[in-house]
Protein backbone atom coordinates (compact mmCIF):
# COMPACT_ATOMS: atom_id res chain seq x y z
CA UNK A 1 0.00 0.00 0.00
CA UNK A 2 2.59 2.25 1.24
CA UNK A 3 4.54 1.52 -2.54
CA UNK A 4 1.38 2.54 -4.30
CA UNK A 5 1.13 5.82 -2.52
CA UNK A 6 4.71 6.54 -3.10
CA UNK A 7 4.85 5.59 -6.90
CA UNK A 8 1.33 7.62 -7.19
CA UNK A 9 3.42 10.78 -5.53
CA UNK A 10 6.01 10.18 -7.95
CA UNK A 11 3.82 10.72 -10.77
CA UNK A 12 1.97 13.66 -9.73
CA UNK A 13 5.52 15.40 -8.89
CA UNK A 14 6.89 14.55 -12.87
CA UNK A 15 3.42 15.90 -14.26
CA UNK A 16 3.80 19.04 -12.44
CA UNK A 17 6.92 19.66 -13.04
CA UNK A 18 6.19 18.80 -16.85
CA UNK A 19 3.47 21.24 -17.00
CA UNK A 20 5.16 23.77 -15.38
CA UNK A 21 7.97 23.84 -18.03
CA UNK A 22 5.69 24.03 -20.89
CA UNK A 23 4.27 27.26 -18.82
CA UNK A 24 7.75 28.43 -18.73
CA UNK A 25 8.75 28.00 -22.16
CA UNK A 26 4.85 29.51 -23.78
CA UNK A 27 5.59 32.90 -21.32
CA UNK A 28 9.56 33.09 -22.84
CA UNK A 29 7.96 32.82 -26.32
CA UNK A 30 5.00 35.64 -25.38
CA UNK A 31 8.11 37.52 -24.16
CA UNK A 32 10.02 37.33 -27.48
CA UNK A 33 6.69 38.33 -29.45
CA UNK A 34 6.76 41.71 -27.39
CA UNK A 35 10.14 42.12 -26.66
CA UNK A 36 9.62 46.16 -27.59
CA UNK A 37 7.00 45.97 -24.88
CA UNK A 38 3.36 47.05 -25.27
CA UNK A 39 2.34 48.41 -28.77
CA UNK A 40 1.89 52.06 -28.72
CA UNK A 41 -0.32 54.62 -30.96
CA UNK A 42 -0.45 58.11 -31.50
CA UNK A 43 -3.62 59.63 -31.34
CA UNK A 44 -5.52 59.47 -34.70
CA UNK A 45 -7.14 62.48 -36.34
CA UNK A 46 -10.18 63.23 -36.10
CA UNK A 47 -13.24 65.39 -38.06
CA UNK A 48 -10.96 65.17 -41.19
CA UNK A 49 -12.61 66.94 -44.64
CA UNK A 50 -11.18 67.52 -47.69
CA UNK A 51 -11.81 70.69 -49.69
CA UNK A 52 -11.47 70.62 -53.46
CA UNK A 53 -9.66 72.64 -55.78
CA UNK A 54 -8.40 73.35 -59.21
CA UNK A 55 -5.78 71.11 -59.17
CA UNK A 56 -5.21 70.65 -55.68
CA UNK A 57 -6.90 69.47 -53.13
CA UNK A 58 -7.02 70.91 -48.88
CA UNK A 59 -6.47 68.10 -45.96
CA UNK A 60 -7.78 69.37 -42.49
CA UNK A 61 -8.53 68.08 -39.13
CA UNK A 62 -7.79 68.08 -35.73
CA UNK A 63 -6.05 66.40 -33.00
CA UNK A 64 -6.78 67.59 -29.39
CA UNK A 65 -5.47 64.93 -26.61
CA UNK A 66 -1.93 63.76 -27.60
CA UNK A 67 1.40 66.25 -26.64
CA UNK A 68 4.13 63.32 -28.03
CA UNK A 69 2.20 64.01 -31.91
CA UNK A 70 5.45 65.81 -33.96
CA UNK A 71 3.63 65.09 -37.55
CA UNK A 72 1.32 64.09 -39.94
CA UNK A 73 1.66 62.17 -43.26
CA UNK A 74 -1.16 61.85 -46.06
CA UNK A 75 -1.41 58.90 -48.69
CA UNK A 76 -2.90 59.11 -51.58
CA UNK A 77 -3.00 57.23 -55.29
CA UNK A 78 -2.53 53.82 -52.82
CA UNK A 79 -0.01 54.93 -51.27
CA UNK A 80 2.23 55.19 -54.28
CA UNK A 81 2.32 59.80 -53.37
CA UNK A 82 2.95 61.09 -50.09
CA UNK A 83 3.99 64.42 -47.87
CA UNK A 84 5.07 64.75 -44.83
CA UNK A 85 3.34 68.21 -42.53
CA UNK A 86 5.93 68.74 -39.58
CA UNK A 87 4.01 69.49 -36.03
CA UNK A 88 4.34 71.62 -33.46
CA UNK A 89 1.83 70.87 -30.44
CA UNK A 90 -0.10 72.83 -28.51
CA UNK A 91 -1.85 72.52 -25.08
CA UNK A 92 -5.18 72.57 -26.62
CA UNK A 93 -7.04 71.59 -29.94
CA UNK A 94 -4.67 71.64 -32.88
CA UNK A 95 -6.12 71.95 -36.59
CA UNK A 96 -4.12 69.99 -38.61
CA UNK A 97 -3.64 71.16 -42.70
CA UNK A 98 -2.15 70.78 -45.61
CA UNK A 99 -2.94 71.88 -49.50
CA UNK A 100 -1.42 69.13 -52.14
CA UNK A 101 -0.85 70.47 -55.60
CA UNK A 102 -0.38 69.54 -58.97
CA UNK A 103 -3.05 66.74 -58.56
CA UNK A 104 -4.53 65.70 -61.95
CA UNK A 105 -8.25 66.14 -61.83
CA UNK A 106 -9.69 62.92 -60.49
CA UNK A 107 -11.63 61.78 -57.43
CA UNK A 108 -9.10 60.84 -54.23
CA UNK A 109 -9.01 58.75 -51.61
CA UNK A 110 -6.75 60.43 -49.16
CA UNK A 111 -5.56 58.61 -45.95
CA UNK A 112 -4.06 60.35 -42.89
CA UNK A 113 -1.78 58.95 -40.30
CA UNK A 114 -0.42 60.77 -36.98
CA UNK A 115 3.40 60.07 -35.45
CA UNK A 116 5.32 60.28 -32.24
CA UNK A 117 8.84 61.37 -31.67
CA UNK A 118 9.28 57.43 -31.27
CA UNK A 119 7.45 56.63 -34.65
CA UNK A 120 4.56 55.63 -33.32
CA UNK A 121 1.66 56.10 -35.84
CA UNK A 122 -1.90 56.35 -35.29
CA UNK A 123 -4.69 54.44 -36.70
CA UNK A 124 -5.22 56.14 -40.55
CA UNK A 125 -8.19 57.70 -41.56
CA UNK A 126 -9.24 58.54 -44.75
CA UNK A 127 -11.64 60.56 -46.80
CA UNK A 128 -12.54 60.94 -50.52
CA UNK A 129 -12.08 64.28 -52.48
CA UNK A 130 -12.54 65.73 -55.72
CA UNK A 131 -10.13 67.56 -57.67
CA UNK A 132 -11.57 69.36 -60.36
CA UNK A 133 -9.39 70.90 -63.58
CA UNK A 134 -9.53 71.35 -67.54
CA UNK A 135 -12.31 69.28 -67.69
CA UNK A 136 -14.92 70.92 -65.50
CA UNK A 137 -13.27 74.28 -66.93
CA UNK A 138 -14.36 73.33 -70.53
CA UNK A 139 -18.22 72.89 -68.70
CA UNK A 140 -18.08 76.24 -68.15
CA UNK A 141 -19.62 79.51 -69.97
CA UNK A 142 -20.66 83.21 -69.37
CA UNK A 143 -24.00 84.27 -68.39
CA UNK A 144 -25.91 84.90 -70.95
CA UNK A 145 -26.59 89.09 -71.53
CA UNK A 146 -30.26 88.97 -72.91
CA UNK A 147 -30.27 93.17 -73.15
CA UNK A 148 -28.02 95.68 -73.13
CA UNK A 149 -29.24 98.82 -73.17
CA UNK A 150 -27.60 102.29 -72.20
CA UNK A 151 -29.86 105.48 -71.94
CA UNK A 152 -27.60 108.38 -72.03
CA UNK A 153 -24.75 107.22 -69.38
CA UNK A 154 -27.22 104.47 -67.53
CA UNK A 155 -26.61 100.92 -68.79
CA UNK A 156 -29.36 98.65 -67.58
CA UNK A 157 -27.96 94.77 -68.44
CA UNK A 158 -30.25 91.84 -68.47
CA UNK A 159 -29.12 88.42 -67.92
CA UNK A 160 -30.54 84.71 -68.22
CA UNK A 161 -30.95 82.54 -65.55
CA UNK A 162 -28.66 79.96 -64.92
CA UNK A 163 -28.28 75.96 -63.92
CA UNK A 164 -27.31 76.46 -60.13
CA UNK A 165 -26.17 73.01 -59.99
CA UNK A 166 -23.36 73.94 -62.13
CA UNK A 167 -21.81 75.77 -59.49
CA UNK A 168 -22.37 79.60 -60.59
CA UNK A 169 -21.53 82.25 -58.15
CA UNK A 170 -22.30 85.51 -60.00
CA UNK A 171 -20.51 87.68 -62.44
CA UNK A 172 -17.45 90.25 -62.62
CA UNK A 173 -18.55 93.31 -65.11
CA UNK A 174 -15.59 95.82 -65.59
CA UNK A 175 -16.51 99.26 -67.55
CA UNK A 176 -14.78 102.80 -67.69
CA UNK A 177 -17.03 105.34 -66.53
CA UNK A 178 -17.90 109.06 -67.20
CA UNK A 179 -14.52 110.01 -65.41
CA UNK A 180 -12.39 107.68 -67.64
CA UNK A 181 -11.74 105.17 -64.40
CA UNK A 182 -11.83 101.40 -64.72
CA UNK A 183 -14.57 100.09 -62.30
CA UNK A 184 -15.25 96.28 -61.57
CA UNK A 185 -18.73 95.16 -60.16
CA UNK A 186 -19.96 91.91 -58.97
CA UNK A 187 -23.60 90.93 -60.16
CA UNK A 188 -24.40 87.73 -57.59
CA UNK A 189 -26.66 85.04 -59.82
CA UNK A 190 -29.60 85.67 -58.11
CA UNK A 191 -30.01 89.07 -59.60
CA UNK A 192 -31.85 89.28 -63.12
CA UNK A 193 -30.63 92.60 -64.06
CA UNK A 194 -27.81 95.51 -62.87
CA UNK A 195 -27.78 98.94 -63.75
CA UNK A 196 -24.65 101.42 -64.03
CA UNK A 197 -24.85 104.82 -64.14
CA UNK A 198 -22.00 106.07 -64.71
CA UNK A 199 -20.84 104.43 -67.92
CA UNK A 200 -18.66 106.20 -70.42
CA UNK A 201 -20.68 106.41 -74.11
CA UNK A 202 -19.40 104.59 -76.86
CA UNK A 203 -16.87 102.53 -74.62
CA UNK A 204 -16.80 98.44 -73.98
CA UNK A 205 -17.60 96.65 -71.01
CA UNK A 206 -16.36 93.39 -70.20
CA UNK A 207 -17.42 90.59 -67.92
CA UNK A 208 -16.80 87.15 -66.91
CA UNK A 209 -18.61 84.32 -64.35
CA UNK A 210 -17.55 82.65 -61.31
CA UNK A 211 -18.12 79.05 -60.35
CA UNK A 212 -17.47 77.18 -57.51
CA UNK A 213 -17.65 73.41 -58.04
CA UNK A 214 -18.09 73.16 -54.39
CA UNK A 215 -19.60 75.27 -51.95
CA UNK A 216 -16.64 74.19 -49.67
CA UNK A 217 -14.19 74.62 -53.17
CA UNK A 218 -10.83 76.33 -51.89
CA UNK A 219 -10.66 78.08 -55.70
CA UNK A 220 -12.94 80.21 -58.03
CA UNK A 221 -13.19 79.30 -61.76
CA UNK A 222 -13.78 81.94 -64.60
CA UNK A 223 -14.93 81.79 -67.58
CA UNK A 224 -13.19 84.17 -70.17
CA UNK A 225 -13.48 87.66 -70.90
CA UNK A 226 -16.70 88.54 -72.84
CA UNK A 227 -16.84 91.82 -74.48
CA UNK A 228 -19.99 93.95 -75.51
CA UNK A 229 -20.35 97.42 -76.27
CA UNK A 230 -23.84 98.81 -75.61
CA UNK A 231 -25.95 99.91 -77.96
CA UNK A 232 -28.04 103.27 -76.95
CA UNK A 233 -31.38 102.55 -76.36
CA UNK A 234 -33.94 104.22 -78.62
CA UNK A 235 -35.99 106.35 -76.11
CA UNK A 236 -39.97 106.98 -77.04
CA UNK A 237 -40.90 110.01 -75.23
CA UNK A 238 -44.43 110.23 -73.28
CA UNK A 239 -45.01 106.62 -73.94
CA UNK A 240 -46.46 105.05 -71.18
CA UNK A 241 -49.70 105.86 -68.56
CA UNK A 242 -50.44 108.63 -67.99
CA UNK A 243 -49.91 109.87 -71.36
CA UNK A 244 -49.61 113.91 -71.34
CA UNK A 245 -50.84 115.91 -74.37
CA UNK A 246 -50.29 118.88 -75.88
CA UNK A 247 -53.73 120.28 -76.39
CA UNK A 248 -57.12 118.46 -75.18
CA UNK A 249 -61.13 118.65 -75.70
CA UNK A 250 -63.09 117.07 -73.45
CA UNK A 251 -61.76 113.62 -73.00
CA UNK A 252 -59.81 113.85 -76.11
CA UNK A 253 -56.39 115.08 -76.82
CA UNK A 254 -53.61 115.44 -78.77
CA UNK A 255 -50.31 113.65 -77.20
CA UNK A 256 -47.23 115.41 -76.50
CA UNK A 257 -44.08 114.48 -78.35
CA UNK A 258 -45.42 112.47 -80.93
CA UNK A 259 -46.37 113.31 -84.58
CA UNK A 260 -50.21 112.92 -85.13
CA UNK A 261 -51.40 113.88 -88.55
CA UNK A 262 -54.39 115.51 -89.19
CA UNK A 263 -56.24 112.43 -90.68
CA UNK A 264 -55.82 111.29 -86.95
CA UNK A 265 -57.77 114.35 -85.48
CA UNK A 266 -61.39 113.79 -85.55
CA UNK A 267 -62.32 114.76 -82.03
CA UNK A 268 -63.57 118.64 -80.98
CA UNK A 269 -62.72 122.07 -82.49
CA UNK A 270 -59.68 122.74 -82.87
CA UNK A 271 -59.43 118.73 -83.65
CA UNK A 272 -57.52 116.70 -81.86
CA UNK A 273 -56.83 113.06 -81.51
CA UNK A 274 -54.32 110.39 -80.43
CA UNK A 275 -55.40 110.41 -76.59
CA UNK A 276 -58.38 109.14 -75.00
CA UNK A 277 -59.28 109.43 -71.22
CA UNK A 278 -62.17 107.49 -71.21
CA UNK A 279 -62.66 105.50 -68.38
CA UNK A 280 -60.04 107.68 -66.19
CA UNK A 281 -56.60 106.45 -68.06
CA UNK A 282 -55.15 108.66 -70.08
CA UNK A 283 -54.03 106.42 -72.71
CA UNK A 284 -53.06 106.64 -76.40
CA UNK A 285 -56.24 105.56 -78.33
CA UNK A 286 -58.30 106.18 -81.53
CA UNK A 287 -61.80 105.85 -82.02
CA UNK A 288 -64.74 106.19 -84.26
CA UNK A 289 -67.54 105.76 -82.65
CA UNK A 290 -70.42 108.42 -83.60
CA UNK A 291 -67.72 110.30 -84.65
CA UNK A 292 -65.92 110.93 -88.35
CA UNK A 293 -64.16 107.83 -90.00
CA UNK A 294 -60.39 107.57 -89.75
CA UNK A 295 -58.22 107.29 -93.07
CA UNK A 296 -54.48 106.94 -92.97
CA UNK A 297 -54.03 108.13 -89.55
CA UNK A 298 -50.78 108.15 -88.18
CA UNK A 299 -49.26 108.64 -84.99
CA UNK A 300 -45.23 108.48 -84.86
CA UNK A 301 -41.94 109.70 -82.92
CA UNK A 302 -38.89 109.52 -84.76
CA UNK A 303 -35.72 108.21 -83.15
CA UNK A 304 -32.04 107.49 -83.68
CA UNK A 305 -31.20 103.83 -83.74
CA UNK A 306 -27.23 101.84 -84.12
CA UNK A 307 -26.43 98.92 -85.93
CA UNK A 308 -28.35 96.62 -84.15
CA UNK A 309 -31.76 94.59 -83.91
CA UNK A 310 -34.34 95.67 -82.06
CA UNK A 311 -37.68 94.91 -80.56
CA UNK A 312 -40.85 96.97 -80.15
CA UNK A 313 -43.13 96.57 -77.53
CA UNK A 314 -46.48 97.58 -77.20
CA UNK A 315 -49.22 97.01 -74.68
CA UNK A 316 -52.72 96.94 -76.32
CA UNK A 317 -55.06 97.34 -73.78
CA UNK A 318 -58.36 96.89 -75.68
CA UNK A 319 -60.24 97.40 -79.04
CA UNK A 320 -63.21 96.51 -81.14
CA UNK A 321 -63.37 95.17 -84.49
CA UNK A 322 -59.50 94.93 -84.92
CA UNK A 323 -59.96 92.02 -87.11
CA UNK A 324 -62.84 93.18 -89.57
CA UNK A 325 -62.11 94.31 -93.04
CA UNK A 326 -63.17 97.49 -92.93
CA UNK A 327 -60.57 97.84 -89.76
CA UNK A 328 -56.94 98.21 -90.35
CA UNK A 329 -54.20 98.98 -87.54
CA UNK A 330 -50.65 98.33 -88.40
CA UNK A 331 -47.58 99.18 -85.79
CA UNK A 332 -45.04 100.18 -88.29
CA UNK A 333 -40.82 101.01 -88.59
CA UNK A 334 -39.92 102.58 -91.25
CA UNK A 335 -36.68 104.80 -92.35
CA UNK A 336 -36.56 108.31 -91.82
CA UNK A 337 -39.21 110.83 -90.67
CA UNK A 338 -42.46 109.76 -91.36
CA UNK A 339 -44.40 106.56 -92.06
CA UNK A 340 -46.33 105.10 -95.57
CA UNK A 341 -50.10 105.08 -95.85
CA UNK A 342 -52.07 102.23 -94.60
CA UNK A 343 -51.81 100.59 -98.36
CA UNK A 344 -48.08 100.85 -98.98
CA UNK A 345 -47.25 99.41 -95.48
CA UNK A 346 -46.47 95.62 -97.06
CA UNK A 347 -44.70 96.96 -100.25
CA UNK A 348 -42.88 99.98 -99.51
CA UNK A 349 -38.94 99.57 -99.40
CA UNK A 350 -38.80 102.27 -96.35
CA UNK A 351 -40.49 99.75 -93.58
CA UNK A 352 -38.23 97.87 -91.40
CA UNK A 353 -40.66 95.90 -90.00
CA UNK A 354 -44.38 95.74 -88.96
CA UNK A 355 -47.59 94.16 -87.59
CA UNK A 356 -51.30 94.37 -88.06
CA UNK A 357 -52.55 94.30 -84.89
CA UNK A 358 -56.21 91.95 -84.90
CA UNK A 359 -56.55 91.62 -81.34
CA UNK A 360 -55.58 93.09 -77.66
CA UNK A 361 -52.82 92.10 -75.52
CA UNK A 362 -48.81 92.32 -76.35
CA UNK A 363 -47.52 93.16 -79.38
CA UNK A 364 -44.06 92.61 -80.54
CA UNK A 365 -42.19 94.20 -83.90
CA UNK A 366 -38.68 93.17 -84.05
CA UNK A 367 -36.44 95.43 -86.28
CA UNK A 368 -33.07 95.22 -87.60
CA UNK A 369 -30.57 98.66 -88.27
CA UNK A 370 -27.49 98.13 -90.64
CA UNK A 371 -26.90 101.88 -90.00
CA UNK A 372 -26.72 104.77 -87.72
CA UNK A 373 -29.78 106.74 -89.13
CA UNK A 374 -33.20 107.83 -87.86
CA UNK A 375 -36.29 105.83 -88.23
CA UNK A 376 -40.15 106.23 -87.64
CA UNK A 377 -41.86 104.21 -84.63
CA UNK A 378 -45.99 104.33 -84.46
CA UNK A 379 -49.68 103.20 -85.75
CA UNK A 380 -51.13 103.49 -88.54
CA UNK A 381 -54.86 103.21 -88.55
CA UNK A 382 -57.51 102.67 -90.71
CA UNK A 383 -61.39 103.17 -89.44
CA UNK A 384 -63.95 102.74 -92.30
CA UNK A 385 -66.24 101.00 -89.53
CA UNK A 386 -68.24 102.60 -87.48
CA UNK A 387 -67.70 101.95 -83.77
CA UNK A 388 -64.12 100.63 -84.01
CA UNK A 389 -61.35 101.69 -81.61
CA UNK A 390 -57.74 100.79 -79.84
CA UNK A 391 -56.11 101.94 -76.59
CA UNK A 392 -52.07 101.45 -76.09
CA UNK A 393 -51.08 101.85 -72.38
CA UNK A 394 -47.31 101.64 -72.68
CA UNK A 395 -44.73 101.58 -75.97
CA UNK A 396 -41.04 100.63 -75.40
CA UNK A 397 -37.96 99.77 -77.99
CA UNK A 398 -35.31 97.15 -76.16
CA UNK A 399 -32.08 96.44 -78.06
CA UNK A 400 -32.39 92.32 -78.39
């Protein structure tokens, strides 16, 4: 019994002793695995963004906790480019940034990594940019100027609206004015129209537009220079409500500035005609109504116009029996002073342009000038029914 116990003791002992070699030799192998000790990392950067640019491309964001940081190193094309942004710490929140250059226009994945003074790094972090170049530059054009017209030394310019997705800011217009200085001006998108008034006569202007690809975008693109020289606006006199006249009988008149010939004047005595307050508007109007018939009556102002194309405007309030045959109204441009009689309007070499007007509402004559030289801008009207009529409210020539 005693032998059992003894042999049984031996056993236990040599097991032991067995496992606790194997413990030995596992903790000498753990040892070698770490023999530089516990792995250490430097803090890792956090709320990075990346800002795009024309060409290059902005890396920021901040580290706040670790002192031992003495850089920061950003990969980028797989790490096949690099740089290397030397730190110095502070106690508190550090932005960390960097602009890369000369980066061909593509879309980046950019990764970040923090180190030590003992070349510890952090754990990266990335975050995907755009860099935008020639090709988003070729996307780009100027705002379209949709009129262009300059009253004495006011230039009023009209634009288009734009695609805001394509990144438009606004545009640069740069003009001499009346005391031969250069002056630039900014016209944001959201504005329709500008006016200057203090721009030099028969100078240029030029302009360009911005875009941002980005809100964020560290650059501006521009288009190219455009250049334009205004073209003066033909200016009606005493064309819109209240029209003033020159002589009045009752709720007739004859208007101010404008040519009416006596075929026109069928109203009171003296006779007037051309201006009708019926109704409380003094607008521009012929009628026969109980009165005489109207023949060839013509109501014009004469005005200067450039090389250029141009569009009348009128705004026919009402009439009756516009489109009857005994009722003919053309609106009517035609060279010089003066304009043809109701039967020659189609035919006659002098007309620029014209429209018989058959019903109310807007009406639009576009014109075209090949010269400086004045031209004739009215109605011509022909009445041979009783109880026909027309009222204009408002007359206006834009430059297209």
């Amino acid at each position: 019994m005693k032998i059992h116990t003894i042999i049984k003791m031996l056993l236990l002992i040599l097991v032991t002793g067995l496992c606790s070699c194997g413990d030995v030799a596992e903790m000498d192998d753990f040892k070698d695995f770490t023999v530089s000790g516990e792995i250490n990392y430097s803090e890792k950067v956090d709320s990075l963004k990346i800002f795009s640019g024309k060409n290059r491309a902005k890396i920021q964001g901040i580290v706040d906790a670790d002192p031992k940081i003495t850089e920061f190193r950003v990969y980028w094309e797989s790490k096949k480019d690099s740089v290397v942004v030397p730190i110095t710490r502070s106690i508190g929140v550090d932005t960390l940034e960097v602009i890369i250059s000369d980066l061909p226009e593509n879309i980046y994945n950019f990764e970040i990594l923090t180190f030590d003074d003992q070349g510890n790094s952090s754990v990266p972090v990335s975050a995907t940019g755009e860099v935008y170049g020639d090709r988003y530059q070729a996307t780009l054009f100027n705002r379209p100027v949709i009129a262009n017209n300059l009253i004495e030394d006011s230039l009023v310019i009209n634009y288009a609206s734009m695609d805001l997705t394509s990144g438009v800011l606004g545009t640069q217009v740069s003009y001499t004015n009346t005391s031969d200085e250069i002056k630039e001006i900014y016209v944001p998108i959201d504005s329709a129209a500008v006016t200057i008034l203090d721009f030099k006569s028969s100078t240029t202007y030029k302009y360009r537009t911005l875009f941002k690809p980005e809100k964020t975008a560290i650059d501006t693109f521009y288009t190219a220079y455009s250049n334009l020289k205004p073209i003066p606006k033909p200016l009606l006199l005493n064309a819109s409500l209240p029209f003033a006249t020159s002589a009045r009988s009752g709720r007739w008149g004859t208007l101010s500035d404008w040519i009416t010939n006596d075929n026109a004047k069928t109203h009171g005595n003296p006779a007037v005609g051309g201006f009708d307050n019926n109704g409380g508007r003094d607008a521009m109007g012929l009628e026969s109504w109980g009165s005489p018939l109207i023949r060839n009556g013509k109501i014009y102002q004469v005005v200067e116009v450039q090389p250029a194309t141009y569009t009348l405007n009128i705004d026919l309030s009402n009439g009756n029996k516009l489109a009857e045959t005994g009722t003919r109204v053309y609106a009517v441009v035609s060279k010089g002073d003066g304009l043809p009689d109701i039967d020659d309007i189609i035919t006659s070499t002098d007309v620029l342009a014209y429209k018989r007007i058959s019903a109310t509402g807007n009406i639009i004559v576009d014109f075209t000038s090949e010269e400086n030289k004045p031209v004739s801008v009215g109605i011509v009207t022909d009445f041979t029914v009783d109880q026909s009529y027309w009222k204009i409210l408002k007359l206006d020539i834009v430059v297209k």
